[in-house]
C-alpha atoms as a PDB file:
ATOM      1  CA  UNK A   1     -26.030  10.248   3.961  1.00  0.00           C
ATOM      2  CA  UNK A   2     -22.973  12.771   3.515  1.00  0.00           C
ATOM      3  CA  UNK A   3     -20.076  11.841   1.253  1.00  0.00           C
ATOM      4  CA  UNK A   4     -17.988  11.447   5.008  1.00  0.00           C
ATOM      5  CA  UNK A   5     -20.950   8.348   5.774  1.00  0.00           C
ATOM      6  CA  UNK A   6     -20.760   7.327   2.634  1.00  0.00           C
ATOM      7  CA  UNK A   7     -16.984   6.221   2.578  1.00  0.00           C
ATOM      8  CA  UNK A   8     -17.508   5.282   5.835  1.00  0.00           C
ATOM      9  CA  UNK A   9     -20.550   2.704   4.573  1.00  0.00           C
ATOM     10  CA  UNK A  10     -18.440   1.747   1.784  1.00  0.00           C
ATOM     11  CA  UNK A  11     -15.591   0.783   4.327  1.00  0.00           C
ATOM     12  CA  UNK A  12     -18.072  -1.451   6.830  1.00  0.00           C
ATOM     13  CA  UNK A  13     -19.699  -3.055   3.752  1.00  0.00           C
ATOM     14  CA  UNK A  14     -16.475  -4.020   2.012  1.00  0.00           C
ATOM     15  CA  UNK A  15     -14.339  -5.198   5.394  1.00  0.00           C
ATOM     16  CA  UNK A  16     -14.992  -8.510   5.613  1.00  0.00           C
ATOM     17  CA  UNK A  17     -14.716  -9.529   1.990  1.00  0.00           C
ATOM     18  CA  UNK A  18     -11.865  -7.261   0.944  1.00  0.00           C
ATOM     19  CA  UNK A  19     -10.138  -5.104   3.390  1.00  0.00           C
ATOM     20  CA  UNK A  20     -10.168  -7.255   6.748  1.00  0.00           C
ATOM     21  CA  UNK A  21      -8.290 -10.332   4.991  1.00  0.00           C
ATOM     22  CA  UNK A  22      -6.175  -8.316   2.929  1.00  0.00           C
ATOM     23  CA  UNK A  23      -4.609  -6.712   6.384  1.00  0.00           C
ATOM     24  CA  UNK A  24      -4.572  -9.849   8.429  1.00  0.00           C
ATOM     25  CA  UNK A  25      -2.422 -11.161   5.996  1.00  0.00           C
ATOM     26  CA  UNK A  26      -0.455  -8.523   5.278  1.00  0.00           C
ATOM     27  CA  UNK A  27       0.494  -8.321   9.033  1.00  0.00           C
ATOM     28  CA  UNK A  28       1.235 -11.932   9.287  1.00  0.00           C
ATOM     29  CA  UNK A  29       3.918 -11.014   6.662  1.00  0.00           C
ATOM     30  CA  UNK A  30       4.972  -8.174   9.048  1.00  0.00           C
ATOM     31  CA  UNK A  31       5.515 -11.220  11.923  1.00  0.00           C
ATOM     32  CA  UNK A  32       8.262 -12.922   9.697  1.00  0.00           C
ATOM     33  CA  UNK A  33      10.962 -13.687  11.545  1.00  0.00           C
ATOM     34  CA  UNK A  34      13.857 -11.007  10.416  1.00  0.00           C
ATOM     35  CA  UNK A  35      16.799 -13.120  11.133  1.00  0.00           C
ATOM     36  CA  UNK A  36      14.668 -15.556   8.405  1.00  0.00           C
ATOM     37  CA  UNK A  37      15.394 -15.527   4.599  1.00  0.00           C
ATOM     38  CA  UNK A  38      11.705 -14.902   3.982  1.00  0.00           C
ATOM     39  CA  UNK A  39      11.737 -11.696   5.384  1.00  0.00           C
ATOM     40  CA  UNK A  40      14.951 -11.071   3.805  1.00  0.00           C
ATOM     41  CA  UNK A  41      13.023 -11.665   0.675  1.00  0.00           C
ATOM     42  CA  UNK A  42      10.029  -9.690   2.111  1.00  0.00           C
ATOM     43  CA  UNK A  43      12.166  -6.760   2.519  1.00  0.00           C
ATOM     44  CA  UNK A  44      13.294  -7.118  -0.906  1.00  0.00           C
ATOM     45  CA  UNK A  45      10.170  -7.314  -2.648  1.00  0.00           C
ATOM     46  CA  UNK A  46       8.721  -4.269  -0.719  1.00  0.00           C
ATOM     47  CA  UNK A  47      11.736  -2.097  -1.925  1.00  0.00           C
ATOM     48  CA  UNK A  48      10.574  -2.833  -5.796  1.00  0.00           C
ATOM     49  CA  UNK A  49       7.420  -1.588  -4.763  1.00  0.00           C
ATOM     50  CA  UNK A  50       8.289   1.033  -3.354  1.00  0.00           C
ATOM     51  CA  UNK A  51      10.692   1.951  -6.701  1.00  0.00           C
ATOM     52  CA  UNK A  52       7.696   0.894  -9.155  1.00  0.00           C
ATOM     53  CA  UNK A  53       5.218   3.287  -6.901  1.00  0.00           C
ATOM     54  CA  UNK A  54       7.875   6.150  -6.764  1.00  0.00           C
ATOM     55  CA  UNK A  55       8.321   5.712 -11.080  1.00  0.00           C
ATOM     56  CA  UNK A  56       4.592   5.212 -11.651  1.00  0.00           C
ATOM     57  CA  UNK A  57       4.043   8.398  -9.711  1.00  0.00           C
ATOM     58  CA  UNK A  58       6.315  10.177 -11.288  1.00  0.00           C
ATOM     59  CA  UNK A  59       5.131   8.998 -14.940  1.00  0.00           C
ATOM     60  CA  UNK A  60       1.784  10.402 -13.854  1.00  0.00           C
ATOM     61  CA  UNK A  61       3.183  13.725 -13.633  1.00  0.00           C
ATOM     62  CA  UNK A  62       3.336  13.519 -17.391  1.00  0.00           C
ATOM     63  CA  UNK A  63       0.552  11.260 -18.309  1.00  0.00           C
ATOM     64  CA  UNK A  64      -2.013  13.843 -16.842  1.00  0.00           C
ATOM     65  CA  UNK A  65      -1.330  17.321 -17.274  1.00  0.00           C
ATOM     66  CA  UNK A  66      -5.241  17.921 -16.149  1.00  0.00           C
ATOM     67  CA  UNK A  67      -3.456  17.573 -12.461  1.00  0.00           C
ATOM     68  CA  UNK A  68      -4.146  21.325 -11.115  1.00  0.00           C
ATOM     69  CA  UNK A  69      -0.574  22.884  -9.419  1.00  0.00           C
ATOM     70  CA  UNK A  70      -1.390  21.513  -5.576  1.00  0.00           C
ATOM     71  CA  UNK A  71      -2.190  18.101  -6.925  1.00  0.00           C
ATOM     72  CA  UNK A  72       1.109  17.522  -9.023  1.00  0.00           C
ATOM     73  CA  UNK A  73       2.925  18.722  -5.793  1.00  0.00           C
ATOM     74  CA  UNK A  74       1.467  16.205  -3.766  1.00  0.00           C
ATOM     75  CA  UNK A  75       2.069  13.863  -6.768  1.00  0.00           C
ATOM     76  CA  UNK A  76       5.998  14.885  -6.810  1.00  0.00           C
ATOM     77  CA  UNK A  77       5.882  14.406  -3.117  1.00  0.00           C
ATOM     78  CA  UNK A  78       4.464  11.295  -3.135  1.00  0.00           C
ATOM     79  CA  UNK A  79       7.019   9.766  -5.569  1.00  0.00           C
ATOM     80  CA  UNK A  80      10.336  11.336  -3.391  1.00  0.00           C
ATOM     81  CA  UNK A  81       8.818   9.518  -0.262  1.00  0.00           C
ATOM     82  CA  UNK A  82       8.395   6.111  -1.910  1.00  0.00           C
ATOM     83  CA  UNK A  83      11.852   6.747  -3.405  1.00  0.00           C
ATOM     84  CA  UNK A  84      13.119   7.166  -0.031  1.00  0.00           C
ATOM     85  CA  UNK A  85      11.268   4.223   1.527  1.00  0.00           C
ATOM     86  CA  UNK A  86      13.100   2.419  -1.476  1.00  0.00           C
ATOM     87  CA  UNK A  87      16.650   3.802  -0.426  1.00  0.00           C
ATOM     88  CA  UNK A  88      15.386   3.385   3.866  1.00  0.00           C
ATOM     89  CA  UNK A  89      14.764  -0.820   2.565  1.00  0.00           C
ATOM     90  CA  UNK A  90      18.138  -0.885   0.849  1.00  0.00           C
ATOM     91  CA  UNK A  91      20.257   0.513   3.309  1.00  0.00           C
ATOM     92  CA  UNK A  92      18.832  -1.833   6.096  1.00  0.00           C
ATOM     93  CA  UNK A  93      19.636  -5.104   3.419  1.00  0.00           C
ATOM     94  CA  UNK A  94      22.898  -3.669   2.931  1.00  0.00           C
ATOM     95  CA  UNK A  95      23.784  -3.209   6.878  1.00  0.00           C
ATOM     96  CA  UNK A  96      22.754  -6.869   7.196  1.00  0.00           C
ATOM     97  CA  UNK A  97      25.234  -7.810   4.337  1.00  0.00           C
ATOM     98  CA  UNK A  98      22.233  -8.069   1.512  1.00  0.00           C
ATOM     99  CA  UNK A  99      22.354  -6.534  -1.575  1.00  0.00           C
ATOM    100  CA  UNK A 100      19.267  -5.990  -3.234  1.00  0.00           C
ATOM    101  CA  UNK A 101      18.360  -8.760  -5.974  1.00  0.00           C
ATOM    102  CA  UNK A 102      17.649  -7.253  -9.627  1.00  0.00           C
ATOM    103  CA  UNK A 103      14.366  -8.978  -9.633  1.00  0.00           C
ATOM    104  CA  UNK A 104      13.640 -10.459  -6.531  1.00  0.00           C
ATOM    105  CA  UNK A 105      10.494 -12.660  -7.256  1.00  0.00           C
ATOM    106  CA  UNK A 106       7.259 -10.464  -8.651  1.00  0.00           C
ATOM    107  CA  UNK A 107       6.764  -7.194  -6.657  1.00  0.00           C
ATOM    108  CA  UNK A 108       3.291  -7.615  -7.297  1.00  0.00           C
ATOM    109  CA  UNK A 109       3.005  -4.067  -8.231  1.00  0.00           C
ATOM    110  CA  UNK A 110      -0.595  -4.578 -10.300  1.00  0.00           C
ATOM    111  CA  UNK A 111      -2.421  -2.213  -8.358  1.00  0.00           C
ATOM    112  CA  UNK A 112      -0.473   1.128  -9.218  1.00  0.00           C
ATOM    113  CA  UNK A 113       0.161   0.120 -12.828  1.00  0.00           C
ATOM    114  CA  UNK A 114      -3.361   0.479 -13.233  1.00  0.00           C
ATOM    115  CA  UNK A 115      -3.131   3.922 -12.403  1.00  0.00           C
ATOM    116  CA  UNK A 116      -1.752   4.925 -16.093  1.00  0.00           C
ATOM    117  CA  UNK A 117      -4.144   3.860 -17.682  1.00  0.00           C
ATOM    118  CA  UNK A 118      -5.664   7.569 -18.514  1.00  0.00           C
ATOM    119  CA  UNK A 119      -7.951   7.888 -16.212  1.00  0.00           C
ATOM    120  CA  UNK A 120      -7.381  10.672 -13.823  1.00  0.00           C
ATOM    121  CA  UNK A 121     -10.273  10.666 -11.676  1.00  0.00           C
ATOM    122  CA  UNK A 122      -9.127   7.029 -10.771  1.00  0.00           C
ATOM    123  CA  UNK A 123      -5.572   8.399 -10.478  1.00  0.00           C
ATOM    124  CA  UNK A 124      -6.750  10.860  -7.718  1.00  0.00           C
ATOM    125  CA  UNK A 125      -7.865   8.021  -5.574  1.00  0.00           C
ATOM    126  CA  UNK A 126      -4.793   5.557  -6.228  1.00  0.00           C
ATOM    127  CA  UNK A 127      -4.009   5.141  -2.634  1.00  0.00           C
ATOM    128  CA  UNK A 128      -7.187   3.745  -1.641  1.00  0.00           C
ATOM    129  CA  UNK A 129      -5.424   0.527  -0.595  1.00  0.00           C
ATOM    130  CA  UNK A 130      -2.515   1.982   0.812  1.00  0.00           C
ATOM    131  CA  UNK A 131      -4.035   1.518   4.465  1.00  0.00           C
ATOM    132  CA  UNK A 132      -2.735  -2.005   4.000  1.00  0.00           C
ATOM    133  CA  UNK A 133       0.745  -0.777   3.703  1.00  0.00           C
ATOM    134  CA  UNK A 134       0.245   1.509   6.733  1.00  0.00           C
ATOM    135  CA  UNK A 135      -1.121  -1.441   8.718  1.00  0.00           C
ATOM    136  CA  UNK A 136       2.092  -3.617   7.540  1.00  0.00           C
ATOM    137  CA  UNK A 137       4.543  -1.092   8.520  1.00  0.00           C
ATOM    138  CA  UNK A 138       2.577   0.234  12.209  1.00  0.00           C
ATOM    139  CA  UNK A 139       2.725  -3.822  12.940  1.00  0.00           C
ATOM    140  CA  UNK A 140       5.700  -4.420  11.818  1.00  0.00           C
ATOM    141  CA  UNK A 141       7.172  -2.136  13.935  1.00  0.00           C
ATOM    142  CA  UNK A 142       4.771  -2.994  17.153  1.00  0.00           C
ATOM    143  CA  UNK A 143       5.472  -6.709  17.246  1.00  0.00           C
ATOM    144  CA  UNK A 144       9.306  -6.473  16.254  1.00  0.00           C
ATOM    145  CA  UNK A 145      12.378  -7.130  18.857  1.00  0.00           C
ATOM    146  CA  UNK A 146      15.071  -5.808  15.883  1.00  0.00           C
ATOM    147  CA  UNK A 147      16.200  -2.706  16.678  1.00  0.00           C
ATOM    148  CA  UNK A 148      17.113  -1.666  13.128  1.00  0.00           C
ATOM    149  CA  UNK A 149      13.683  -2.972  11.733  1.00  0.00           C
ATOM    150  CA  UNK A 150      12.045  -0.474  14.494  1.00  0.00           C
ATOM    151  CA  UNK A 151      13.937   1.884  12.909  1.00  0.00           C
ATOM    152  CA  UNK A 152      13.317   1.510   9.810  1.00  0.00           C
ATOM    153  CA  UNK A 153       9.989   1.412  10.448  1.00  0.00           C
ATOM    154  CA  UNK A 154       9.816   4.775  12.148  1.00  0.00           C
ATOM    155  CA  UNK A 155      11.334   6.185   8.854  1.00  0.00           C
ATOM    156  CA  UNK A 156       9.208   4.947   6.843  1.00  0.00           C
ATOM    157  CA  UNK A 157       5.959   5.569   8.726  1.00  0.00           C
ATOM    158  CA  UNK A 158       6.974   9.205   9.215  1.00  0.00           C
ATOM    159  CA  UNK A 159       6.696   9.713   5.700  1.00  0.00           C
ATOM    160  CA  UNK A 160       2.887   8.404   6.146  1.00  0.00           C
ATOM    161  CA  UNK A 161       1.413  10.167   9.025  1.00  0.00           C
ATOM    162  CA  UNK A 162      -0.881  12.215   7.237  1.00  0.00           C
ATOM    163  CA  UNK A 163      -1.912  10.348   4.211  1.00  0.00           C
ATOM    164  CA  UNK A 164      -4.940   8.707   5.373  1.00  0.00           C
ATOM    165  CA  UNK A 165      -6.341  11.935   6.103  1.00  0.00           C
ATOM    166  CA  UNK A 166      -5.557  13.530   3.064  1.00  0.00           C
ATOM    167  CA  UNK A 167      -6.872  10.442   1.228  1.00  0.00           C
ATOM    168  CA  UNK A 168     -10.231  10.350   3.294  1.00  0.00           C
ATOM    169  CA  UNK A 169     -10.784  14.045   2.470  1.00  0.00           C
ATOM    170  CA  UNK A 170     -10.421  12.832  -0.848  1.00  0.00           C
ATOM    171  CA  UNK A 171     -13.135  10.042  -0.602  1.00  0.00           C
ATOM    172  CA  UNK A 172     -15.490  12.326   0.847  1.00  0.00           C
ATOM    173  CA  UNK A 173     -15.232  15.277  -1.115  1.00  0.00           C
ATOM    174  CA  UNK A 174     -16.230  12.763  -4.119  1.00  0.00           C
ATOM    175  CA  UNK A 175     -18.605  11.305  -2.537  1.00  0.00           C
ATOM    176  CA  UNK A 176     -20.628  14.443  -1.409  1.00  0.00           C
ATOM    177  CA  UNK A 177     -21.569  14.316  -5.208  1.00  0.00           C
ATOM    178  CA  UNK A 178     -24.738  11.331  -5.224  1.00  0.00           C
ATOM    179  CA  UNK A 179     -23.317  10.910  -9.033  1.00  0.00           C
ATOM    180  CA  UNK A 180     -20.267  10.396  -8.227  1.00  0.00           C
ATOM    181  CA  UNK A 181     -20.802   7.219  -5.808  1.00  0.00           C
ATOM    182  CA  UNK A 182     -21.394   4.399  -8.149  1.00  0.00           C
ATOM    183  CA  UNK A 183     -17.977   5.044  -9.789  1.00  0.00           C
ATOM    184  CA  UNK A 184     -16.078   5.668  -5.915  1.00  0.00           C
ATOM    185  CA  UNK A 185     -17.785   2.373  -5.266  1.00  0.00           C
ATOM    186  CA  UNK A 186     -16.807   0.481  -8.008  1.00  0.00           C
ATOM    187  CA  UNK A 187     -12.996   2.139  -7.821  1.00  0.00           C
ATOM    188  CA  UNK A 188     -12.680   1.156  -4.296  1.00  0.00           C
ATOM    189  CA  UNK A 189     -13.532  -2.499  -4.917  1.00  0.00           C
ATOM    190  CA  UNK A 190     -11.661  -2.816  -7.899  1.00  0.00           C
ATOM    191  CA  UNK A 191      -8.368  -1.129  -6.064  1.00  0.00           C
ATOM    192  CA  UNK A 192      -8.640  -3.468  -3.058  1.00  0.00           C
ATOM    193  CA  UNK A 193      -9.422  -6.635  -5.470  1.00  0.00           C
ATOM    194  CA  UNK A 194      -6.156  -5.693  -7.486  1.00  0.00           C
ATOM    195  CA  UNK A 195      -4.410  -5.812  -4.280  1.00  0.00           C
ATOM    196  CA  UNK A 196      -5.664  -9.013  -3.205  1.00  0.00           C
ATOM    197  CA  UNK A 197      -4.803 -11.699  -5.438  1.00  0.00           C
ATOM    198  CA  UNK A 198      -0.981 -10.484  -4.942  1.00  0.00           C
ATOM    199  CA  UNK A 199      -0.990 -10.177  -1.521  1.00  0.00           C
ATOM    200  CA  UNK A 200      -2.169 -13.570  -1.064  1.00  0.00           C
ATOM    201  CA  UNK A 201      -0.088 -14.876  -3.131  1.00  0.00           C
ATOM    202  CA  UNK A 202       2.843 -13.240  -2.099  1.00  0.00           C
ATOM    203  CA  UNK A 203       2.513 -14.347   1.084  1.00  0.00           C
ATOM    204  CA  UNK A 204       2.250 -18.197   0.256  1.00  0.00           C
ATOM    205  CA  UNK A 205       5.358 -18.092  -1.622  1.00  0.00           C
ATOM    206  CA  UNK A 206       7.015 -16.225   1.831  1.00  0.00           C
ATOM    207  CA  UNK A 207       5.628 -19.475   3.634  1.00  0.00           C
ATOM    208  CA  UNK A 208       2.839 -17.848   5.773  1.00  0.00           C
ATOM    209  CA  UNK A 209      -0.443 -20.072   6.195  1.00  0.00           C
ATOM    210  CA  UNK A 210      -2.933 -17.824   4.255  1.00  0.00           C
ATOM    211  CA  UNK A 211      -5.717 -20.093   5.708  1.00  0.00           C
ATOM    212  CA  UNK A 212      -4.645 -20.197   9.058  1.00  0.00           C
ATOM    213  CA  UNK A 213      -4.489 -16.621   8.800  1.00  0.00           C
ATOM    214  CA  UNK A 214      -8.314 -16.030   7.399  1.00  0.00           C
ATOM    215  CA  UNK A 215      -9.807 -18.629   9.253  1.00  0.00           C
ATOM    216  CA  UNK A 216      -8.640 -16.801  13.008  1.00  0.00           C
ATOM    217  CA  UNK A 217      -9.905 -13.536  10.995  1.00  0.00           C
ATOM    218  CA  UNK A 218     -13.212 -14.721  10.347  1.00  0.00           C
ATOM    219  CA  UNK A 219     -13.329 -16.466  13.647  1.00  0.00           C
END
C-alpha cells in the first residue's frame, strides 16, 4: 500500500479503540448546556489549552532549530492561532460576566507537553489528535442555539480549515517510506492514548456520563 492507504489503514484499525470514543465524548462535552456552569468551566479549561498549545509551540521554535524555514513558519503560525483561540474563549467569558480562573481545574494539556521532549520527528506530527478538537468545535457549533457560542465557534474553526490537510500530507509523506511506518504507528497510538485518559476524565468531572456515551458509540 501507498503511505496515503497506509494512514488511512492506520485510521480504520485504530477507530474503535482510540479515535471513535475519544470524539463521542468530546462532542458530548460540546452538548453542555451554555447557560450551565459546566460549560462555563468547559470554556475555561479549553482557553488554558489553547494558551499551553500556543507557549509549547512557541518553545519549539527554540527547542529544534533542525525545523527547515517553511516549517518554523507554520510553527509561528500555529502558536498566533491558538493564542487567538485563547483571547476568542476569553472575550466570550468576559461578555457573559466571567473572568477567566488562574487555574481552572487541570487543562489536561499532557499530549502537547510531550512534544518537547527532543524529538522532532514526533514534533512534526504533534497534531495527530487535533481532529478531536476540530470535531468538538464543528459540533459545538452545529448543535448550539447561543448565538455568541456560534460565533465563537466560526472564529475559531476558521483558523482550522486547512489543518487536516496539511497534517494528512504530513502522515503520508512519512509513510511512503516502509521504514518509517512502525514509528508513525506507534506515534499515532501513543498521541491519541495521551489524549484519552484526559479527555475522559475531564469530562466526568464536567458531569457527562462517559458510559452512556461509549456504550451508544459502540452500539
Amino acid at each position: 500500500m501507498n503511505g496515503a492507504e497506509f494512514v488511512a489503514h492506520l485510521n480504520e484499525k485504530y477507530y474503535l479503540e482510540l479515535e471513535g470514543p475519544i470524539i463521542a465524548v468530546r462532542k458530548a462535552l460540546a452538548e453542555l448546556d451554555p447557560s450551565s456552569p459546566a460549560f462555563v468551566e468547559l470554556m475555561q479549561r479549553q482557553a488554558k489549552k489553547e494558551e499551553a498549545h500556543a507557549v509549547a509551540f512557541t518553545k519549539a521554535l527554540d527547542l529544534y532549530p533542525e525545523l527547515n524555514e517553511q516549517e518554523r513558519l507554520q510553527v509561528a503560525e500555529q502558536a498566533a492561532e491558538e493564542h487567538n483561540h485563547f483571547v476568542l474563549i476569553r472575550d466570550y467569558l468576559q461578555t457573559r460576566g466571567i473572568a477567566m480562573e488562574n487555574d481552572p481545574g487541570d487543562a489536561y494539556s499532557a499530549y502537547f507537553d510531550r512534544f518537547l521532549a527532543g524529538n522532532v520527528k514526533a514534533f512534526r506530527l504533534c497534531n495527530i489528535a487535533e481532529k478531536s478538537a476540530v470535531a468538538f468545535f464543528m459540533h459545538m457549533g452545529a448543535v448550539t442555539t447561543d448565538p455568541a457560542v456560534r460565533k465563537l465557534v466560526d472564529s475559531i474553526m476558521a483558523d482550522e480549515a486547512d489543518h487536516g490537510d496539511s497534517l494528512a500530507t504530513k502522515l503520508s509523506v512519512l509513510a511512503s517510506n516502509e521504514g518509517e511506518r512502525d514509528f508513525l504507528e506507534r506515534h499515532f497510538v501513543e498521541s491519541w492514548s495521551s489524549q484519552k485518559s484526559g479527555v475522559f476524565l475531564e469530562a466526568e468531572e464536567l458531569g457527562v456520563d462517559v458510559e452512556r456515551v461509549l456504550a451508544d458509540f459502540r452500539n
